[in-house]
ModelCIF file with pLDDT and N, C-alpha, C, O atoms, coordinates in Angstrom:
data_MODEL
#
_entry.id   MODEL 
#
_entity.id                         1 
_entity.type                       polymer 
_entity.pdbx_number_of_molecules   1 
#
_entity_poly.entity_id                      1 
_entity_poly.type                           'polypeptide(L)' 
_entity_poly.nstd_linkage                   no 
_entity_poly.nstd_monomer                   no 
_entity_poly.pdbx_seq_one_letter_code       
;(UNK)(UNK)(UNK)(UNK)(UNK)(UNK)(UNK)(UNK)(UNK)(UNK)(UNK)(UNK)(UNK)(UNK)(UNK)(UNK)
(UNK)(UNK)(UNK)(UNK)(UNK)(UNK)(UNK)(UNK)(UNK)(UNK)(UNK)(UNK)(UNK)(UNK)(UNK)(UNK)
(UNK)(UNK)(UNK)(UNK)(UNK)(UNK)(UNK)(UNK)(UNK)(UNK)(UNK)(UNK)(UNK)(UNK)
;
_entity_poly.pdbx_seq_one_letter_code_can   XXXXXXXXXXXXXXXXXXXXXXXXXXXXXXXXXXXXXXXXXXXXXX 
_entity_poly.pdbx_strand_id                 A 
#
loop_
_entity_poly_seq.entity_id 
_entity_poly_seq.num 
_entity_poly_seq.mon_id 
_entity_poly_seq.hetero 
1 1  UNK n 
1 2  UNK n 
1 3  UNK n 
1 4  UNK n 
1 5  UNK n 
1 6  UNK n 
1 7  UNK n 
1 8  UNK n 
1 9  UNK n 
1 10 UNK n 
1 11 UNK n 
1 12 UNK n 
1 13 UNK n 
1 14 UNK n 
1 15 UNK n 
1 16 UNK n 
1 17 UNK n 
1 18 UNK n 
1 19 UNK n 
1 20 UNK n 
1 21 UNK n 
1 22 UNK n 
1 23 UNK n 
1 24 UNK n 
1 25 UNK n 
1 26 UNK n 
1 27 UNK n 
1 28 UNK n 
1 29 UNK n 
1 30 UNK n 
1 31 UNK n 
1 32 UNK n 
1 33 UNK n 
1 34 UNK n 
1 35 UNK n 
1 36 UNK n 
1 37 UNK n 
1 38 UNK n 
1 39 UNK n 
1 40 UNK n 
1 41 UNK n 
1 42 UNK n 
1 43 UNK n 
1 44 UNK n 
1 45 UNK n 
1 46 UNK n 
#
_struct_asym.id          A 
_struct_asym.entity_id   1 
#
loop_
_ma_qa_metric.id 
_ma_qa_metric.mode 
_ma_qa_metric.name 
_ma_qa_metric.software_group_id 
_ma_qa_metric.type 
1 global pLDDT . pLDDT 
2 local  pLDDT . pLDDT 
#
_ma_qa_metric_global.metric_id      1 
_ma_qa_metric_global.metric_value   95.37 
_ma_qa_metric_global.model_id       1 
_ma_qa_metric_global.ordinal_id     1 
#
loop_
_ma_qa_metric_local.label_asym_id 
_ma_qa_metric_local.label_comp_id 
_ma_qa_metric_local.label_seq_id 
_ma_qa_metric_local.metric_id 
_ma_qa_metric_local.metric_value 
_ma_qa_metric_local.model_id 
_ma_qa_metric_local.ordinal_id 
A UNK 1  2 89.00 1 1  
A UNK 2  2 87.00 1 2  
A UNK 3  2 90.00 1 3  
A UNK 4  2 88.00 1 4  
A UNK 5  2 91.00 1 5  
A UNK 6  2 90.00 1 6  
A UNK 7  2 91.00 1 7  
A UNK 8  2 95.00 1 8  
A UNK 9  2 97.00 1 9  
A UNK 10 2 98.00 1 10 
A UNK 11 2 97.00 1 11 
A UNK 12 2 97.00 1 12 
A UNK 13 2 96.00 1 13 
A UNK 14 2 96.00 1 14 
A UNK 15 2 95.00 1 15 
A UNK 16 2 95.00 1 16 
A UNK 17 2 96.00 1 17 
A UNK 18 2 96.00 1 18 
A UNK 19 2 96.00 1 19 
A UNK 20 2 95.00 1 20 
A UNK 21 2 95.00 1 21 
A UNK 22 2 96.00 1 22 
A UNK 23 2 96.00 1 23 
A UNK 24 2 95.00 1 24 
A UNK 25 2 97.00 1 25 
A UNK 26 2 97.00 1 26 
A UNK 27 2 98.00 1 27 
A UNK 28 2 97.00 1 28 
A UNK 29 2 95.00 1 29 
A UNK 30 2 96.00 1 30 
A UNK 31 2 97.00 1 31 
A UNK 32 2 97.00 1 32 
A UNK 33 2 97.00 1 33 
A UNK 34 2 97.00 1 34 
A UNK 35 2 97.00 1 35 
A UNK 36 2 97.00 1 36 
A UNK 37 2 97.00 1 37 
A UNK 38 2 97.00 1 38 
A UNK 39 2 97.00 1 39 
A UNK 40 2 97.00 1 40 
A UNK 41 2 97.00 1 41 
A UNK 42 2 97.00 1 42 
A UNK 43 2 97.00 1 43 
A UNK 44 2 97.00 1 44 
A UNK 45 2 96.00 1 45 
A UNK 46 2 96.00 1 46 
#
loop_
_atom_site.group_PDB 
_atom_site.id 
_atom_site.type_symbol 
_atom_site.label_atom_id 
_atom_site.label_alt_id 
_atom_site.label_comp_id 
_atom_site.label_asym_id 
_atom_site.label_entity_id 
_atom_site.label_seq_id 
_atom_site.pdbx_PDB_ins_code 
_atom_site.Cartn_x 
_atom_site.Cartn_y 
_atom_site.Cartn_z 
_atom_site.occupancy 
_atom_site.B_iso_or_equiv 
_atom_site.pdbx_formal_charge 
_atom_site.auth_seq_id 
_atom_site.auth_comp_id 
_atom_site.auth_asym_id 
_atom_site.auth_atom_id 
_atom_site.pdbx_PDB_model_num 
ATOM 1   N N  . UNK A 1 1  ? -15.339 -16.072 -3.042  1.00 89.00 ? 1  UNK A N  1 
ATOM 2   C CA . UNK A 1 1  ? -14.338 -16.048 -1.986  1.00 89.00 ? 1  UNK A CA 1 
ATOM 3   C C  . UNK A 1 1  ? -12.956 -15.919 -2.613  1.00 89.00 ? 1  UNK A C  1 
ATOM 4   O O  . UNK A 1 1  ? -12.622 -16.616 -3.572  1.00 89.00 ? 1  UNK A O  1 
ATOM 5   N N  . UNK A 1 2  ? -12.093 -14.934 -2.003  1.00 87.00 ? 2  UNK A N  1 
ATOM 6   C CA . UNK A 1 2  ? -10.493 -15.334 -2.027  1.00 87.00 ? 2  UNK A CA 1 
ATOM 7   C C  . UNK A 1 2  ? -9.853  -16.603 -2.519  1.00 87.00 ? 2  UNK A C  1 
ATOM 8   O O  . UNK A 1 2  ? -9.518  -17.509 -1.756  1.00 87.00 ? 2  UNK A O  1 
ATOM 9   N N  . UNK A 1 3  ? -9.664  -16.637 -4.102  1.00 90.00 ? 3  UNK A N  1 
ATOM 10  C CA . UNK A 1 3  ? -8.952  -17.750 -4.705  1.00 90.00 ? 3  UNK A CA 1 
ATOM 11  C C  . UNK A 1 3  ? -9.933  -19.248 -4.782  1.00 90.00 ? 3  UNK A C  1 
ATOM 12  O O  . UNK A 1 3  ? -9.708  -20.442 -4.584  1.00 90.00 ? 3  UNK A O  1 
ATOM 13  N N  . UNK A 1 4  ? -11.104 -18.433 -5.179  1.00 88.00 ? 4  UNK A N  1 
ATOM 14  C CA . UNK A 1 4  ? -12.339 -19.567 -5.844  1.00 88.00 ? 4  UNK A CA 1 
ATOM 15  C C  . UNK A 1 4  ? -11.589 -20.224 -6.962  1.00 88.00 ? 4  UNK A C  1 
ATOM 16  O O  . UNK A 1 4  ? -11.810 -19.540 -7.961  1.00 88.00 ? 4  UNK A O  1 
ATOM 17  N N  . UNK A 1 5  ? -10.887 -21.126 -7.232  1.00 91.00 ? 5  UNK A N  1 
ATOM 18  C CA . UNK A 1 5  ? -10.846 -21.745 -7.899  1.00 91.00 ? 5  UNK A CA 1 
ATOM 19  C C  . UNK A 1 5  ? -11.357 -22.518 -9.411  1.00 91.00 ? 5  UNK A C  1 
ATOM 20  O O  . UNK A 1 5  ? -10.893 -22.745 -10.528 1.00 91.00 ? 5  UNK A O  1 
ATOM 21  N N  . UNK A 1 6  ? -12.494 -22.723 -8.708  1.00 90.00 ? 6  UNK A N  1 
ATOM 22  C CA . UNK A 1 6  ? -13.717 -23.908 -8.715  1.00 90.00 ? 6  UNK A CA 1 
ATOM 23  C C  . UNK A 1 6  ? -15.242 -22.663 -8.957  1.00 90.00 ? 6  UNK A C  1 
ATOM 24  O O  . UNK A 1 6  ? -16.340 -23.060 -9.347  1.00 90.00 ? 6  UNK A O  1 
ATOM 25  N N  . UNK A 1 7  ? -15.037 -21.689 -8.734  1.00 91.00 ? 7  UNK A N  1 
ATOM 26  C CA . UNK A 1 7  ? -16.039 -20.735 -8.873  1.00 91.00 ? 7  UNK A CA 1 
ATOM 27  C C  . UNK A 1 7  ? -16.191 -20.302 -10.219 1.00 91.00 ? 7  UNK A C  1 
ATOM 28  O O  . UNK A 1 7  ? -15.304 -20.102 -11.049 1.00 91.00 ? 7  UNK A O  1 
ATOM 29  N N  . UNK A 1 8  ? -17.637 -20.158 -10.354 1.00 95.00 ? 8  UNK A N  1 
ATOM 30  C CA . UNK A 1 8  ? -17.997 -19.181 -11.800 1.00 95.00 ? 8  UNK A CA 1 
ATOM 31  C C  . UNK A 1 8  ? -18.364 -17.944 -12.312 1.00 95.00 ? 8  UNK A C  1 
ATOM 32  O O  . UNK A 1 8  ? -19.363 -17.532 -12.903 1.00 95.00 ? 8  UNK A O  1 
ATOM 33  N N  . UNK A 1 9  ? -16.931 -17.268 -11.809 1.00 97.00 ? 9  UNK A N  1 
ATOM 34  C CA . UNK A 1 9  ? -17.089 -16.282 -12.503 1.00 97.00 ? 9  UNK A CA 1 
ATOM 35  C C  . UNK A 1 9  ? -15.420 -15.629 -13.321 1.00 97.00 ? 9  UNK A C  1 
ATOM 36  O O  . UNK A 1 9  ? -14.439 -16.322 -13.594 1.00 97.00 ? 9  UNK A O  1 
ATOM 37  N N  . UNK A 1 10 ? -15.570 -14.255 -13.524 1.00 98.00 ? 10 UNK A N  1 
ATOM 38  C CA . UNK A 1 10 ? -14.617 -13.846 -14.389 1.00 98.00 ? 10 UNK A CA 1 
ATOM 39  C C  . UNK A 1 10 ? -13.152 -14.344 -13.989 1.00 98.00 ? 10 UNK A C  1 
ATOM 40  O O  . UNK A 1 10 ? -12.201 -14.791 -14.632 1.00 98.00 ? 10 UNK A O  1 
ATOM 41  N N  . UNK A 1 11 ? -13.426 -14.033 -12.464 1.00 97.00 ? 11 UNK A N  1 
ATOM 42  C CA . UNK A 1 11 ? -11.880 -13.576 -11.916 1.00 97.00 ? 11 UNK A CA 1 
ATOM 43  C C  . UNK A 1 11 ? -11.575 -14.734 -10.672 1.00 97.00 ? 11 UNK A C  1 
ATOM 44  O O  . UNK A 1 11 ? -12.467 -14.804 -9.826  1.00 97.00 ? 11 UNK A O  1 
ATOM 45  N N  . UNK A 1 12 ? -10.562 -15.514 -10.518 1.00 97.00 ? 12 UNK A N  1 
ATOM 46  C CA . UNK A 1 12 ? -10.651 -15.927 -9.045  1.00 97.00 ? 12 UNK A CA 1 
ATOM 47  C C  . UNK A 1 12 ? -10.337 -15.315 -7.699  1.00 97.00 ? 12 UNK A C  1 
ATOM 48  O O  . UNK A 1 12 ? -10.682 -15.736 -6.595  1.00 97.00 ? 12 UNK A O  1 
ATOM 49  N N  . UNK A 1 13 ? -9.670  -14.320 -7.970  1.00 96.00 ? 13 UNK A N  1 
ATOM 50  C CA . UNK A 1 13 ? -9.409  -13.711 -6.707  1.00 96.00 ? 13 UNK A CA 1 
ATOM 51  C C  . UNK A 1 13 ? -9.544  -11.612 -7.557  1.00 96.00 ? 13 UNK A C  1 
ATOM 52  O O  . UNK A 1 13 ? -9.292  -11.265 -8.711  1.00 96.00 ? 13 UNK A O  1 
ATOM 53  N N  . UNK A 1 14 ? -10.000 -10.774 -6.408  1.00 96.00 ? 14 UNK A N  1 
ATOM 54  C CA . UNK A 1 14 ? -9.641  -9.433  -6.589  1.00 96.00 ? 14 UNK A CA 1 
ATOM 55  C C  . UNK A 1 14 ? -9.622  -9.051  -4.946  1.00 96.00 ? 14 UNK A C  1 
ATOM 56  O O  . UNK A 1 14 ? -9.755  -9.813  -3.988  1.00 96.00 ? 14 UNK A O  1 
ATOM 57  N N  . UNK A 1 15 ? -9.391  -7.488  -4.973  1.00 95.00 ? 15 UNK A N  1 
ATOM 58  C CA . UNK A 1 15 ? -9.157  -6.675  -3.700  1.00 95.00 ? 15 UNK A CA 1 
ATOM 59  C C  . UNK A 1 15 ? -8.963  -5.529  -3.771  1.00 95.00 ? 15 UNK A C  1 
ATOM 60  O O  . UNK A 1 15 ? -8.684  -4.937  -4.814  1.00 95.00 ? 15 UNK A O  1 
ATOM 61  N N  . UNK A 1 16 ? -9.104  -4.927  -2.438  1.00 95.00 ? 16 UNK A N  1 
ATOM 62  C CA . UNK A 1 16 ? -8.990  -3.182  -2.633  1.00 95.00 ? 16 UNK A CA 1 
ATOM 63  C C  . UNK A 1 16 ? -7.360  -3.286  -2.769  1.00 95.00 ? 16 UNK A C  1 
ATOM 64  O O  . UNK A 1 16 ? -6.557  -4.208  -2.627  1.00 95.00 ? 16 UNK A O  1 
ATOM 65  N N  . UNK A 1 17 ? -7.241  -1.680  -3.165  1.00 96.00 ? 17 UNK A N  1 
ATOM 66  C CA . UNK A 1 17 ? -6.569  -0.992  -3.117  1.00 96.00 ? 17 UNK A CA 1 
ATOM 67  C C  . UNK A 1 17 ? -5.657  -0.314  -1.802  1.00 96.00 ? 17 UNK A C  1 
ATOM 68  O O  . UNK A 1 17 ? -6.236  -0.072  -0.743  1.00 96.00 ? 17 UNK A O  1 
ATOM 69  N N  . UNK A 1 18 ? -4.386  -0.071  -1.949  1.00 96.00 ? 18 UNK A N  1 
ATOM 70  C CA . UNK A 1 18 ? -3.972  0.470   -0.794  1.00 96.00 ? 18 UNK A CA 1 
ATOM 71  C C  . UNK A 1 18 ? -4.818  1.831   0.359   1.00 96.00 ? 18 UNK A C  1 
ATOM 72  O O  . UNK A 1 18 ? -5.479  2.816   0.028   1.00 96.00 ? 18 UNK A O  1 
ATOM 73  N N  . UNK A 1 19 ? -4.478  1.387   1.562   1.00 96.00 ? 19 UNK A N  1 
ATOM 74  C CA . UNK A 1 19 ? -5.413  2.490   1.912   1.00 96.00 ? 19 UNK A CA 1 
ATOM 75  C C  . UNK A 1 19 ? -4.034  2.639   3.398   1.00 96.00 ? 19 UNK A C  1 
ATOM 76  O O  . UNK A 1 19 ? -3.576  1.815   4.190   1.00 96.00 ? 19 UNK A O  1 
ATOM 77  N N  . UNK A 1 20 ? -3.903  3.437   3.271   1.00 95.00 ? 20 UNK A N  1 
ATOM 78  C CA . UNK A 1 20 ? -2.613  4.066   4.210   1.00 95.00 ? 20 UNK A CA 1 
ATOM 79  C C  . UNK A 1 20 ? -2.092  4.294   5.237   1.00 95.00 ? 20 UNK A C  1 
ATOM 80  O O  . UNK A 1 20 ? -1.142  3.909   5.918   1.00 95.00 ? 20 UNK A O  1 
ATOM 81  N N  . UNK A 1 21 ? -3.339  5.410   5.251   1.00 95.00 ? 21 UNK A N  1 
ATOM 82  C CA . UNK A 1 21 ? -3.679  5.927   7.033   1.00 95.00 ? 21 UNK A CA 1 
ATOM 83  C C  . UNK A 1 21 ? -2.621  6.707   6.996   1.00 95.00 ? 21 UNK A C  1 
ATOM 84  O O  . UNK A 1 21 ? -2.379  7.123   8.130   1.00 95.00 ? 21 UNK A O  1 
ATOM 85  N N  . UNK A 1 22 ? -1.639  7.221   5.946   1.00 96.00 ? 22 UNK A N  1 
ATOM 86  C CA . UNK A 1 22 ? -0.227  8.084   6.129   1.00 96.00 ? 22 UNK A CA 1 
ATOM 87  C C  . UNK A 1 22 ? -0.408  8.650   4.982   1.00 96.00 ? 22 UNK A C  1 
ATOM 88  O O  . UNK A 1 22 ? 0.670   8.594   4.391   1.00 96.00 ? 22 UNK A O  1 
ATOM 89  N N  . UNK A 1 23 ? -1.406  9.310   4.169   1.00 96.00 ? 23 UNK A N  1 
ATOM 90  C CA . UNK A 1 23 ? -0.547  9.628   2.484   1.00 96.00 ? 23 UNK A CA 1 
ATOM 91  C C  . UNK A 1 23 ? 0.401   10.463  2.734   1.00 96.00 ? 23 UNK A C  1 
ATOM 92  O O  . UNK A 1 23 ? 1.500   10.072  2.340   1.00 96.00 ? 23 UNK A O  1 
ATOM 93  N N  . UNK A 1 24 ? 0.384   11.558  3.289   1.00 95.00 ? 24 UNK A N  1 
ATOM 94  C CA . UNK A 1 24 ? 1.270   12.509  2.995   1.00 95.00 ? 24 UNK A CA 1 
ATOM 95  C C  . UNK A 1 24 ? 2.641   12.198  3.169   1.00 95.00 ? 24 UNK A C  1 
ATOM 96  O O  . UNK A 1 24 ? 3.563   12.837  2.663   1.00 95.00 ? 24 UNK A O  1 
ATOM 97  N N  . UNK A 1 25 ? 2.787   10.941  4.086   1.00 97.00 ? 25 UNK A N  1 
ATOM 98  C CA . UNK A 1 25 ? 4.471   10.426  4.567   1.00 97.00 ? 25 UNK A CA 1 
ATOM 99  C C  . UNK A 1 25 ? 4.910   9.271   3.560   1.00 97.00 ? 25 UNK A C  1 
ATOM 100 O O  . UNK A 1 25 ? 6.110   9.011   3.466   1.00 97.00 ? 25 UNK A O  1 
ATOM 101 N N  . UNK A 1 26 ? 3.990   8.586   2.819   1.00 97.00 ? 26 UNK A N  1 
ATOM 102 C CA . UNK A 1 26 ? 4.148   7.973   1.748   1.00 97.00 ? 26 UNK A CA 1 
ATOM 103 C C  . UNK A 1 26 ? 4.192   7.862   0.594   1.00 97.00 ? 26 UNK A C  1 
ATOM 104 O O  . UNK A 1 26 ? 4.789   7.001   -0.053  1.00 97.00 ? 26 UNK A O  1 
ATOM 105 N N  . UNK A 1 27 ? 3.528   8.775   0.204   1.00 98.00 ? 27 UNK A N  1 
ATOM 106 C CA . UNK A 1 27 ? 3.571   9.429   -1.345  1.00 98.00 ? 27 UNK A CA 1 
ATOM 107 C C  . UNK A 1 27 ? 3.735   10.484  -1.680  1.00 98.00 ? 27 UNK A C  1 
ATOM 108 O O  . UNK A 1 27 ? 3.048   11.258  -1.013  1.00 98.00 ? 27 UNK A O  1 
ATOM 109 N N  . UNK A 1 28 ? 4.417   11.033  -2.527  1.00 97.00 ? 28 UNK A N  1 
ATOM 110 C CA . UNK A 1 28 ? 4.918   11.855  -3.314  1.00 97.00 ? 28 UNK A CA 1 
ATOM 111 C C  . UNK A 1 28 ? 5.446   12.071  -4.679  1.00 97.00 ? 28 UNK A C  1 
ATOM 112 O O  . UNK A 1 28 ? 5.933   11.160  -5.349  1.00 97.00 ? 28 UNK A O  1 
ATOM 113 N N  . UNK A 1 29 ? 5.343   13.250  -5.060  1.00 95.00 ? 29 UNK A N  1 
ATOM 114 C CA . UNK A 1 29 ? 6.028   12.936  -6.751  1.00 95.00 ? 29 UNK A CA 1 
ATOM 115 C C  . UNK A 1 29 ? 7.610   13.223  -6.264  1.00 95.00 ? 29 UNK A C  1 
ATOM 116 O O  . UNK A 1 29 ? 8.268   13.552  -7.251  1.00 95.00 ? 29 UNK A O  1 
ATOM 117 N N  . UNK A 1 30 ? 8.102   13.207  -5.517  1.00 96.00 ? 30 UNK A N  1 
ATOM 118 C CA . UNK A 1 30 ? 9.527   13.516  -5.392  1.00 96.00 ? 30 UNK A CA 1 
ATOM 119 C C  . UNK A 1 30 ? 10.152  12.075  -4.291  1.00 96.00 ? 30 UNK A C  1 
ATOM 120 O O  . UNK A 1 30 ? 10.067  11.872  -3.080  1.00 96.00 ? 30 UNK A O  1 
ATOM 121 N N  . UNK A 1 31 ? 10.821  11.241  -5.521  1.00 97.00 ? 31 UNK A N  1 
ATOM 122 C CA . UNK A 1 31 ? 11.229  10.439  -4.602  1.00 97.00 ? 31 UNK A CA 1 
ATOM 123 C C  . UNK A 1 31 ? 12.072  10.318  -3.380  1.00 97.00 ? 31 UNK A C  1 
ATOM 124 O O  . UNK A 1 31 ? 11.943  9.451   -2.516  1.00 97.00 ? 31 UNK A O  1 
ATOM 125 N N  . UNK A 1 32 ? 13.232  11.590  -3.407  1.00 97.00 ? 32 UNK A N  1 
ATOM 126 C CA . UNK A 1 32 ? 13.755  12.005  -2.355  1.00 97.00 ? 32 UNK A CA 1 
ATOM 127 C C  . UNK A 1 32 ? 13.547  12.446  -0.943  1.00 97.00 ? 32 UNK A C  1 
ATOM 128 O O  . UNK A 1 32 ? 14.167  12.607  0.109   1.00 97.00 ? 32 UNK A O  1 
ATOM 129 N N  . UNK A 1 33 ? 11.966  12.593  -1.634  1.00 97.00 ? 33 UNK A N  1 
ATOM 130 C CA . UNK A 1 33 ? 11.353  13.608  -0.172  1.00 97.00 ? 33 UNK A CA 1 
ATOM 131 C C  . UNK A 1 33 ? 10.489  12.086  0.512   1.00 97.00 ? 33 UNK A C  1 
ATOM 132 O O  . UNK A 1 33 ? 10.428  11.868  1.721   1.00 97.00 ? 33 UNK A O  1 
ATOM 133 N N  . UNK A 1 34 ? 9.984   11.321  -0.374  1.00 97.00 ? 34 UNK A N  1 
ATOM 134 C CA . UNK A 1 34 ? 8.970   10.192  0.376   1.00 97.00 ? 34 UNK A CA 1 
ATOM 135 C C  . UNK A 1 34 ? 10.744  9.339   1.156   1.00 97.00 ? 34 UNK A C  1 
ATOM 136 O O  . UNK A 1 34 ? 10.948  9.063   2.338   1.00 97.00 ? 34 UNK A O  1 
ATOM 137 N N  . UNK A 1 35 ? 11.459  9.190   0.270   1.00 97.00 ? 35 UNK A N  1 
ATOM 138 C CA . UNK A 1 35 ? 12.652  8.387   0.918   1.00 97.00 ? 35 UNK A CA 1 
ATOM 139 C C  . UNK A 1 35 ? 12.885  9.198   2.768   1.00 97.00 ? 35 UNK A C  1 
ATOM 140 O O  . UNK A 1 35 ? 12.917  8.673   3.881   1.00 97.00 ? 35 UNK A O  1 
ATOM 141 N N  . UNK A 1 36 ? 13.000  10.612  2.319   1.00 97.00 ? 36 UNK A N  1 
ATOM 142 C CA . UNK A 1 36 ? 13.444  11.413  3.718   1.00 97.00 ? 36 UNK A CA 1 
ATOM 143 C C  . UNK A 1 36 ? 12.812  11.361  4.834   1.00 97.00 ? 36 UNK A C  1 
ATOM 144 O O  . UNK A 1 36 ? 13.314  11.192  5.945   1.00 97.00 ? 36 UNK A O  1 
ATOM 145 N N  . UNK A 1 37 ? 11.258  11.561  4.466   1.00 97.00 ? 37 UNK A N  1 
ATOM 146 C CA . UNK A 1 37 ? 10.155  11.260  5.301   1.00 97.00 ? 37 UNK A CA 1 
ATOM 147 C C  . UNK A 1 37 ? 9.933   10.045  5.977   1.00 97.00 ? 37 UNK A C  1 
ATOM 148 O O  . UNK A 1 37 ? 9.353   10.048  7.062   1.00 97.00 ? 37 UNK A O  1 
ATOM 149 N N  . UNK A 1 38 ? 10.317  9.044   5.473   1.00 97.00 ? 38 UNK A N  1 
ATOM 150 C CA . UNK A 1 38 ? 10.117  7.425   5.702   1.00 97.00 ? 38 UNK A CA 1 
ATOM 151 C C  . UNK A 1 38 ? 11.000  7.494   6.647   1.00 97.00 ? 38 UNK A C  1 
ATOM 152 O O  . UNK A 1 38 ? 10.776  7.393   7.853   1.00 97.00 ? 38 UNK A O  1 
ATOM 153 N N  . UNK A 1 39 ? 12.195  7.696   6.038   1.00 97.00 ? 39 UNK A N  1 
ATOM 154 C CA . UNK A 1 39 ? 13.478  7.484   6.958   1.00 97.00 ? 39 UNK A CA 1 
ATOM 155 C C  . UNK A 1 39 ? 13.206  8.278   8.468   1.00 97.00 ? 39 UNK A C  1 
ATOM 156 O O  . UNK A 1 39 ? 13.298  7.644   9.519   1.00 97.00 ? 39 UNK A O  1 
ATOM 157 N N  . UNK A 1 40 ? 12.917  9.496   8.444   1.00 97.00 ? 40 UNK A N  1 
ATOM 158 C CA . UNK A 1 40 ? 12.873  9.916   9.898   1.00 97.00 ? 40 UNK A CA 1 
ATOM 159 C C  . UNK A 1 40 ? 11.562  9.580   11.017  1.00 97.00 ? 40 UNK A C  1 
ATOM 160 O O  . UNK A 1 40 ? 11.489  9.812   12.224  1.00 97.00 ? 40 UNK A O  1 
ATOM 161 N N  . UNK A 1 41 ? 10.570  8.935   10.066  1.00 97.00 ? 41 UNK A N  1 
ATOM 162 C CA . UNK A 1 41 ? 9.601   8.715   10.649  1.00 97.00 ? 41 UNK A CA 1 
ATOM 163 C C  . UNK A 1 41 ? 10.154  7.371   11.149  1.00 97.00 ? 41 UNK A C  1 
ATOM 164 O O  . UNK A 1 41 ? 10.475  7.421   12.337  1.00 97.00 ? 41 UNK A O  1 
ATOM 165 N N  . UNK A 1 42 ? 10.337  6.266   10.595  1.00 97.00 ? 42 UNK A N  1 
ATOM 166 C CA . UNK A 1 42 ? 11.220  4.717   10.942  1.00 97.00 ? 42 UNK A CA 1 
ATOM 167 C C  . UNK A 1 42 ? 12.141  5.346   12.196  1.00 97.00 ? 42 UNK A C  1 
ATOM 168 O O  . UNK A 1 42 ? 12.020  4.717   13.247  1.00 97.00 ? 42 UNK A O  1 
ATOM 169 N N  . UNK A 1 43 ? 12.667  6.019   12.216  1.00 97.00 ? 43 UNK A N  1 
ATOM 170 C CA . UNK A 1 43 ? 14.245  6.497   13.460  1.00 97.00 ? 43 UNK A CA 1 
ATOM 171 C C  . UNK A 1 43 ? 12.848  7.037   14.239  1.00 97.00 ? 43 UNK A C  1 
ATOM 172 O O  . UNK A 1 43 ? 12.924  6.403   15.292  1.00 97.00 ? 43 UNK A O  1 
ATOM 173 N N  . UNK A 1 44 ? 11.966  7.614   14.302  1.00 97.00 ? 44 UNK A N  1 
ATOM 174 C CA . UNK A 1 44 ? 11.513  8.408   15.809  1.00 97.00 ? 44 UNK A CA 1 
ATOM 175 C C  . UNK A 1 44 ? 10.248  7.120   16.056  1.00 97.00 ? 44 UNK A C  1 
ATOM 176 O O  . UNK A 1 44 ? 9.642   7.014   17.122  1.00 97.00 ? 44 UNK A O  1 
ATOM 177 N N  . UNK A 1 45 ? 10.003  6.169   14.804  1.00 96.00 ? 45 UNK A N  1 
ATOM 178 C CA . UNK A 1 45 ? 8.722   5.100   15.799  1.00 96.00 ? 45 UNK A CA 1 
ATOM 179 C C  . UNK A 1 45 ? 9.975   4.104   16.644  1.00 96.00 ? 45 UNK A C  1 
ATOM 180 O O  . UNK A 1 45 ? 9.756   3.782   17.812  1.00 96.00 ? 45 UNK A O  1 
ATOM 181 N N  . UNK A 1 46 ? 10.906  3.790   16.148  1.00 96.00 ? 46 UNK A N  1 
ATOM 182 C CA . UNK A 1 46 ? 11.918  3.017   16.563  1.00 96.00 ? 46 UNK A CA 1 
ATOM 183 C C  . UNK A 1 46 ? 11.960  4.055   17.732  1.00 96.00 ? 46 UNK A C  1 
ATOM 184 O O  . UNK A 1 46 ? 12.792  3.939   18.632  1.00 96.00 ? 46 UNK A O  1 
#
């Protein structure tokens, strides 16, 4: 379980990985363009 403590094994806590439901509006190799995208998407859910 989540932050076994008291448990025996390697690790006490792990988890997935991000999962999105948006890549294309969130990632990019161009930080300008994920900044631009964010930004107009935030102004039209607002």
């Amino acid at each position: 379980k989540k932050l076994d403590l008291n448990g025996q094994s390697y690790f006490v806590i792990n988890g997935p990985g991000i999962a999105s439901g948006r890549d294309s509006w969130i990632y990019n190799y161009s930080l300008n363009i994920v900044a631009d995208r964010i930004e107009q998407m935030v102004s039209f859910y607002n």
